[in-house]
Protein backbone atom coordinates (compact mmCIF):
# COMPACT_ATOMS: atom_id res chain seq x y z
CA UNK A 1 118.26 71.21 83.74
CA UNK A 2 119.41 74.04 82.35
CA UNK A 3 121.34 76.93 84.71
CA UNK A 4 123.67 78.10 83.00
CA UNK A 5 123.89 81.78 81.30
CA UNK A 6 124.78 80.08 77.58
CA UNK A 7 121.61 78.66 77.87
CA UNK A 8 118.81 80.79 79.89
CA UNK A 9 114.88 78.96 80.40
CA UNK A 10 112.63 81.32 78.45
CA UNK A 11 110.94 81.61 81.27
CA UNK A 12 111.44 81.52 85.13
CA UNK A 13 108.14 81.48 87.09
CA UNK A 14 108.79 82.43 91.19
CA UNK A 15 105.69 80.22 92.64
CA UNK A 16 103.73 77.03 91.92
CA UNK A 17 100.51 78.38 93.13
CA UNK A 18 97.15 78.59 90.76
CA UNK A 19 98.41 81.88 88.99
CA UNK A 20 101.84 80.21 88.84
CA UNK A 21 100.89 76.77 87.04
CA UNK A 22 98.18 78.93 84.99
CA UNK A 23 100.63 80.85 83.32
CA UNK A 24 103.25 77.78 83.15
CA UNK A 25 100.75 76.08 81.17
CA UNK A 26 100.47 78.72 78.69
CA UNK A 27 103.98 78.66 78.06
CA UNK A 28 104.31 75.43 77.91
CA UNK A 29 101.71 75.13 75.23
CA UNK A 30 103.88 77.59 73.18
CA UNK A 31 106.77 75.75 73.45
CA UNK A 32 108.64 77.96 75.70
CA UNK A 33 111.51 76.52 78.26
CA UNK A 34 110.01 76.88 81.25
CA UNK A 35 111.17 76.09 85.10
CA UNK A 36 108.55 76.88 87.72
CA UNK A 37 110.06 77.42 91.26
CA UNK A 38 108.09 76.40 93.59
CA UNK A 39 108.85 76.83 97.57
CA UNK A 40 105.33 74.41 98.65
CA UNK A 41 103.39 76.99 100.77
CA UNK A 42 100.22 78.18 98.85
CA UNK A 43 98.30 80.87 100.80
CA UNK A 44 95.29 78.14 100.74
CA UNK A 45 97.44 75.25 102.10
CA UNK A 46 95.25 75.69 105.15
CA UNK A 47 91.80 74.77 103.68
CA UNK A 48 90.28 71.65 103.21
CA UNK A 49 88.31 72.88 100.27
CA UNK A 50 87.75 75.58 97.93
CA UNK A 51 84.35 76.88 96.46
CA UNK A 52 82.97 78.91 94.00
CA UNK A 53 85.78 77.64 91.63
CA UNK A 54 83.87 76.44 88.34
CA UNK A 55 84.36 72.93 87.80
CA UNK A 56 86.06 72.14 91.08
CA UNK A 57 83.53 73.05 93.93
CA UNK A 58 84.83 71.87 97.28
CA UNK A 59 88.43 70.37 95.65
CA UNK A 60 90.74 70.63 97.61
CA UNK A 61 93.21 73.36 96.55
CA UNK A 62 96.27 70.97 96.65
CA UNK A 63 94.65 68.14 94.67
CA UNK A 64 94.20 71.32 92.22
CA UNK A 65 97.79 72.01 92.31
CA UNK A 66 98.74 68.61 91.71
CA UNK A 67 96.60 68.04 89.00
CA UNK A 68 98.33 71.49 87.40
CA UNK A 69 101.78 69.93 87.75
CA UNK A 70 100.88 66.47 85.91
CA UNK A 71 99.57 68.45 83.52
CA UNK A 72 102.95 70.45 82.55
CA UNK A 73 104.73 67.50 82.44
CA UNK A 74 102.72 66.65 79.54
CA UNK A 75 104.09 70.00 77.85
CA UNK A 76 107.77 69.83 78.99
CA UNK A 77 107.56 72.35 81.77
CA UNK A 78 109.94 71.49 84.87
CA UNK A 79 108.72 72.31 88.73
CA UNK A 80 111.63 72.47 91.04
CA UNK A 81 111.22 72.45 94.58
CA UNK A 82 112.90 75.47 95.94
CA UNK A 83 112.73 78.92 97.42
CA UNK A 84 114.66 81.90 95.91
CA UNK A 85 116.87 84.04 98.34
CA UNK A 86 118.03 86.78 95.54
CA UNK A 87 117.51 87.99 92.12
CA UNK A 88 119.19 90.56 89.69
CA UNK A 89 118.65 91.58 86.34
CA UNK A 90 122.00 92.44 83.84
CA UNK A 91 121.75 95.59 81.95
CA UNK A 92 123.53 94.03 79.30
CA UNK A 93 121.89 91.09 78.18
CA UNK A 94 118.61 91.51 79.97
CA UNK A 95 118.73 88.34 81.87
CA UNK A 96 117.68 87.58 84.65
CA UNK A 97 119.73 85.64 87.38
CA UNK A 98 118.51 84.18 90.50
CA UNK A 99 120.10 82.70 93.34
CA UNK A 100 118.57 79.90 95.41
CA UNK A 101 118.30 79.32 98.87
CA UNK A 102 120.65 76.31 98.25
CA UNK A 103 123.33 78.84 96.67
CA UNK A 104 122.62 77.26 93.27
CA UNK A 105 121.83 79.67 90.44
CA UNK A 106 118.91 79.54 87.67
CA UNK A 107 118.90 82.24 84.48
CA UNK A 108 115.60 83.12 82.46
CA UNK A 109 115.18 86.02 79.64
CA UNK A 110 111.58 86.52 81.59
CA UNK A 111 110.40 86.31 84.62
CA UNK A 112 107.03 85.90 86.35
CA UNK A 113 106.31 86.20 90.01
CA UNK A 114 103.28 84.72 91.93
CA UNK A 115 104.68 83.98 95.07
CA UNK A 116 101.17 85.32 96.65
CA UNK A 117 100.97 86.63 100.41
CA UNK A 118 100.52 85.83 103.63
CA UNK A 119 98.15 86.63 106.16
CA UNK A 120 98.67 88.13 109.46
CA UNK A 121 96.42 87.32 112.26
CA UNK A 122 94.91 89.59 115.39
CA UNK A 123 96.88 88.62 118.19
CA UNK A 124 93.97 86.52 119.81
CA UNK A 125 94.92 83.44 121.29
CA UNK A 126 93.47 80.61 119.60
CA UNK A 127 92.87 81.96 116.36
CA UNK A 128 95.23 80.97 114.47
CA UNK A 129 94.17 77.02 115.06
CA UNK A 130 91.08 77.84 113.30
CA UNK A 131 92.53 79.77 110.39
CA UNK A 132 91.09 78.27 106.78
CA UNK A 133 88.63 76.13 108.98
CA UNK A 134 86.77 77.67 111.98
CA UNK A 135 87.97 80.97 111.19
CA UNK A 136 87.90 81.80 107.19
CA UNK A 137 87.64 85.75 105.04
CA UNK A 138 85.39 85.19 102.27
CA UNK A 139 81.45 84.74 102.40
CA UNK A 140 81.47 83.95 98.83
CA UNK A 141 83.65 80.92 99.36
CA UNK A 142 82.81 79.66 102.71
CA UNK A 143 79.39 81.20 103.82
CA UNK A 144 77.40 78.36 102.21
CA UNK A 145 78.76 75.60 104.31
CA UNK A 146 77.59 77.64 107.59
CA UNK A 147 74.24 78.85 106.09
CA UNK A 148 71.68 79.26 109.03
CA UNK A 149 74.40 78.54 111.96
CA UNK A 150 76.02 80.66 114.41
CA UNK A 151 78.49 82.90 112.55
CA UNK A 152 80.46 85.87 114.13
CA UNK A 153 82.45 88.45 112.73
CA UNK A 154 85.52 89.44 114.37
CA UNK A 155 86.27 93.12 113.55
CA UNK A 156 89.64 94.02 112.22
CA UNK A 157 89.19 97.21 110.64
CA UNK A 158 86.69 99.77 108.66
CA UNK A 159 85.02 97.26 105.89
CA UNK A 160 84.26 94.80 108.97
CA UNK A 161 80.80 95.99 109.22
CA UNK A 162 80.57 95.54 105.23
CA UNK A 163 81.96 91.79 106.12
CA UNK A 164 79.12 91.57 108.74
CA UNK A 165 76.47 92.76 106.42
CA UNK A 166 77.12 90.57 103.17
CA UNK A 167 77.70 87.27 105.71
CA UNK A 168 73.65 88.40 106.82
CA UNK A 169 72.93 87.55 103.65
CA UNK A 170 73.52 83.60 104.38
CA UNK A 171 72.50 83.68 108.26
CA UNK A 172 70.03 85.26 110.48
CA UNK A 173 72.56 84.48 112.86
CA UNK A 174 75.36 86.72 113.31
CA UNK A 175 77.12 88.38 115.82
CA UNK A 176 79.73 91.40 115.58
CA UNK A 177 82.13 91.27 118.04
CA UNK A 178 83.75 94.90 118.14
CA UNK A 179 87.21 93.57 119.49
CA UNK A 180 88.00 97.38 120.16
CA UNK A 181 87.78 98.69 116.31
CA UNK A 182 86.20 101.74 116.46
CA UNK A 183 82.88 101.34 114.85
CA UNK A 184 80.86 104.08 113.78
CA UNK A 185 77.03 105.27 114.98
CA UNK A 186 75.78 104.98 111.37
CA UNK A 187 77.17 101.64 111.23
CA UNK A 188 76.14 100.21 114.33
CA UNK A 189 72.91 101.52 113.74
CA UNK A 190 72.97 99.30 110.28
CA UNK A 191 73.82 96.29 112.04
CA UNK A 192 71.62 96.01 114.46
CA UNK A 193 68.77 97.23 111.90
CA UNK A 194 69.61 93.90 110.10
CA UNK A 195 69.54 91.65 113.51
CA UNK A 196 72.61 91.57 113.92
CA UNK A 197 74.08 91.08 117.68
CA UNK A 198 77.16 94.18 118.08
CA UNK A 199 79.23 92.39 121.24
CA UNK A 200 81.01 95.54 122.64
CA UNK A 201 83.00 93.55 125.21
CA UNK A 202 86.76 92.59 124.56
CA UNK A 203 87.67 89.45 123.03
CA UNK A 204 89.65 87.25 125.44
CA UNK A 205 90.13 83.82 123.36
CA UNK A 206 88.74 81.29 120.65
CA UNK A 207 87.97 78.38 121.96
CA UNK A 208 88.24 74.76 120.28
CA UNK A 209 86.60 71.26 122.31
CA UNK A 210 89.12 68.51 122.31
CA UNK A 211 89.16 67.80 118.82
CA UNK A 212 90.19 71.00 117.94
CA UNK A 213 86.70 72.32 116.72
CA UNK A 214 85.85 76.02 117.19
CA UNK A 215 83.15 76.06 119.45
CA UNK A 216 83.09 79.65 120.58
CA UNK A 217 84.29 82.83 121.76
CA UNK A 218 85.51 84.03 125.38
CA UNK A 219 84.83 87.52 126.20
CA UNK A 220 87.39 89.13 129.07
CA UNK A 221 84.75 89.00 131.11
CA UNK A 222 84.85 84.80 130.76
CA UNK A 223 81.52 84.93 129.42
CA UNK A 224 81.59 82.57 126.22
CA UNK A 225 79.44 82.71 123.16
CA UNK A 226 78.89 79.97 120.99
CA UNK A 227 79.82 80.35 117.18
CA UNK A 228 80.40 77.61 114.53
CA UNK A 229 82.36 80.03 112.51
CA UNK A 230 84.55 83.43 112.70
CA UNK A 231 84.99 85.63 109.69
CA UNK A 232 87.71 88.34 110.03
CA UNK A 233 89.89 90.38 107.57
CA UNK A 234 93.60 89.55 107.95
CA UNK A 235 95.87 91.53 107.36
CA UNK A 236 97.95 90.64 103.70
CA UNK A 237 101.52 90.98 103.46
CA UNK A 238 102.88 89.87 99.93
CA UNK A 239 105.38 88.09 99.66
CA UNK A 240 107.38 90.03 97.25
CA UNK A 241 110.87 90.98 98.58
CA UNK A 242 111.83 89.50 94.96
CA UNK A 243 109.92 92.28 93.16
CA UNK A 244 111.33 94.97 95.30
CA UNK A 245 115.21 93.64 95.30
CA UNK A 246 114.39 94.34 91.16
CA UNK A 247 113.07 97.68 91.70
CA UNK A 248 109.45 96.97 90.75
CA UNK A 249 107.49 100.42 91.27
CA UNK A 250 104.51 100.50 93.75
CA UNK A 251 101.23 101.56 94.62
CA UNK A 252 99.27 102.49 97.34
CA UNK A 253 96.00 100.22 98.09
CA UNK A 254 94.05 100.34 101.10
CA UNK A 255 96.51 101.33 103.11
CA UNK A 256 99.48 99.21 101.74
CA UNK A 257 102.23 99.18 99.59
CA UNK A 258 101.51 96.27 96.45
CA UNK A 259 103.40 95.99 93.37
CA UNK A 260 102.18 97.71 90.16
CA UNK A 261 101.14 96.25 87.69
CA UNK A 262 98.87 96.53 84.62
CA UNK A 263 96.15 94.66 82.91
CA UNK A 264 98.88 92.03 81.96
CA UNK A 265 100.44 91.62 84.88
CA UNK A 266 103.78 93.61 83.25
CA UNK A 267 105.54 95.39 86.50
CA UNK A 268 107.97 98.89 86.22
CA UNK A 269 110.88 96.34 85.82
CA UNK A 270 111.77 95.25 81.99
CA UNK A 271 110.58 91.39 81.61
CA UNK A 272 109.13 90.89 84.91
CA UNK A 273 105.08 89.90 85.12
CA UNK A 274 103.89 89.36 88.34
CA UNK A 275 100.09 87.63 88.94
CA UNK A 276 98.34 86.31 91.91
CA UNK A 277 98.05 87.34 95.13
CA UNK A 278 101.75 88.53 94.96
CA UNK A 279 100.03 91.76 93.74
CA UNK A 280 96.29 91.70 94.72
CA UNK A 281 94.74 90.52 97.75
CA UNK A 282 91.47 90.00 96.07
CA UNK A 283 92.75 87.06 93.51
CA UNK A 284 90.55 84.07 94.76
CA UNK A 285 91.98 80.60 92.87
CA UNK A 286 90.17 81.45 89.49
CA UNK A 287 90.82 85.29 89.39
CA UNK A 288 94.76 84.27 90.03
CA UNK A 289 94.46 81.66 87.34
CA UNK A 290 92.79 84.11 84.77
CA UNK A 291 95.78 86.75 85.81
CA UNK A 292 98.49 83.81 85.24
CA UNK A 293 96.68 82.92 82.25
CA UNK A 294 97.01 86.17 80.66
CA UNK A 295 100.61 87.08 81.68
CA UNK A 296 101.88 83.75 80.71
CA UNK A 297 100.36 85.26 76.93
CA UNK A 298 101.71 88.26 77.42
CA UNK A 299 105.39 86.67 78.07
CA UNK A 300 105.21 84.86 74.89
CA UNK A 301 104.31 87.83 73.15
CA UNK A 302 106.90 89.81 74.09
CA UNK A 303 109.58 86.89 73.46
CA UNK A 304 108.33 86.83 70.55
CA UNK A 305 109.28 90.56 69.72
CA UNK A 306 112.63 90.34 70.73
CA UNK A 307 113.03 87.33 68.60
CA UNK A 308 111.30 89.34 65.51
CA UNK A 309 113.81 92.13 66.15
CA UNK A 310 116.50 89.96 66.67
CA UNK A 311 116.21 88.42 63.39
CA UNK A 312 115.41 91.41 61.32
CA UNK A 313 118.69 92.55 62.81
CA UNK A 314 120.67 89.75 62.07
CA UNK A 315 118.83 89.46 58.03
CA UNK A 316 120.51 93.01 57.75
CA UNK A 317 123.92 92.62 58.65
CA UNK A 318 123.87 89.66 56.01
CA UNK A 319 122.83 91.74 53.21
């Protein structure tokens, strides 16, 4: 393995995720030297399955991860299991150098990051048991497997009613449960224009049977309404202390801080990419793979420049 600053990986890639492997794979391909750190905690460990992913409806996002790893082997690309506590970038060489949990050092001339985010829950007891199976974000990726059953939306924040709305569009079933987010007369007025049930008491609990299924909801009141799912907005925190120990500018987006980046997943920082959910909330598993996809390009373009100039360099000071 190579970790030593005579002899750097091409590229380092923070997170073995599908933006991660995506752009691994890509390298690979070219030939680059490429180490993928990987820490094991994908955002989607949680979920049985995954939909609306071309080719791999209802997979299960770790069998998709594990087939992405067997296929880098075939291309020389090393996974290492391991999380990285520091990183710093020398204004000399360029180079990046990061320091492991395990004190152990790696160096790379580029560096990707797709470390994703993590979700934080409302504080209701009982929810998080049911997070990636009773109680799940997306419509698009889970709302076909509830079609036609009892489905409530537990209200986070302003685009819950827009949650409540599109999830109409699978269930005549559906019940908005306020949970003390302030929510509008226009948009109450919507709801209920569409059917749908706006609960106004507070949310005491989820509750599971014995087997752990979600079976409903318990109002303060101890009145309990059957649901056979919960849809919610969490709340995304990225996790990309990495990006921000290197500087990495960043933007505003709904309300939070994320990581800029462009169309190519370049950040503010000299040879750092990042991709995934690291920078965008919004990257289901094939939008993160097309944004590792395209940075892990991008990366070999740009080594590719600095080897150009490096050699054009070096054919002058022999003539």
């Amino acid at each position: 393995m190579r970790n030593d600053s005579h002899d750097p990986w091409d590229v380092i890639i923070i997170g073995g995720g599908s933006a991660g492997l995506s752009a691994a794979l890509m390298l690979g391909r070219a030939r680059r030297r490429v180490l993928v750190l990987d820490g094991g905690a994908p955002r989607n460990r949680v979920a049985p399955h995954m939909h609306a992913v071309l080719g791999h409806d209802g997979r299960s996002p770790l069998e998709l991860l594990a087939a992405g790893r067997a296929e880098l082997a075939r291309y020389g690309v090393e996974v290492e299991s391991a999380d990285v506590a520091s990183a710093s970038r020398s204004d000399e060489t360029g180079r990046f150098d990061l320091t492991l949990a395990s004190g152990e050092h790696r160096v790379a001339r580029r560096l990707l990051v797709a470390t994703g985010l993590r979700d934080v829950l409302p504080e209701v007891p009982g929810l998080a048991e049911q997070w990636g199976t009773g109680a799940v974000v997306c419509p698009y990726c889970d709302g076909w497997e509830v079609r036609d059953r009892r489905i409530a939306v537990l209200a986070t924040g302003a685009m819950s009613s827009h949650q409540a709305q599109l999830l109409r569009q699978w269930s005549p079933e559906i019940t908005f449960f306020v949970n003390g987010v302030e929510l509008p007369a226009e948009a109450h007025a919507a709801l209920v224009a569409r059917g749908i049930a706006v609960e106004t008491r507070e949310v005491a609990r989820v509750v599971a049977d014995e087997a752990g299924r979600l079976t409903g909801i318990r109002l303060a009141d101890c009145t309990e309404v059957p649901v056979d799912a919960i849809f919610l907005h969490s709340t995304p925190v990225p996790n990309d202390a990495v990006l921000r120990e290197l500087g990495a500018a960043t933007i505003e987006q709904a309300g939070l801080d994320w990581v800029a980046v462009d169309e190519n997943g370049r950040t503010s920082v000299p040879g750092v990419w990042a991709a995934g959910n690291v920078v965008s909330a919004r990257a289901s598993v094939p939008v993160a793979s097309a944004g590792g996809n395209v940075a892990g390009a991008m990366i070999n373009a740009d080594l590719v420049e600095e080897e150009v100039r490096a050699a054009v360099s070096s054919s002058a000071l022999h003539q």
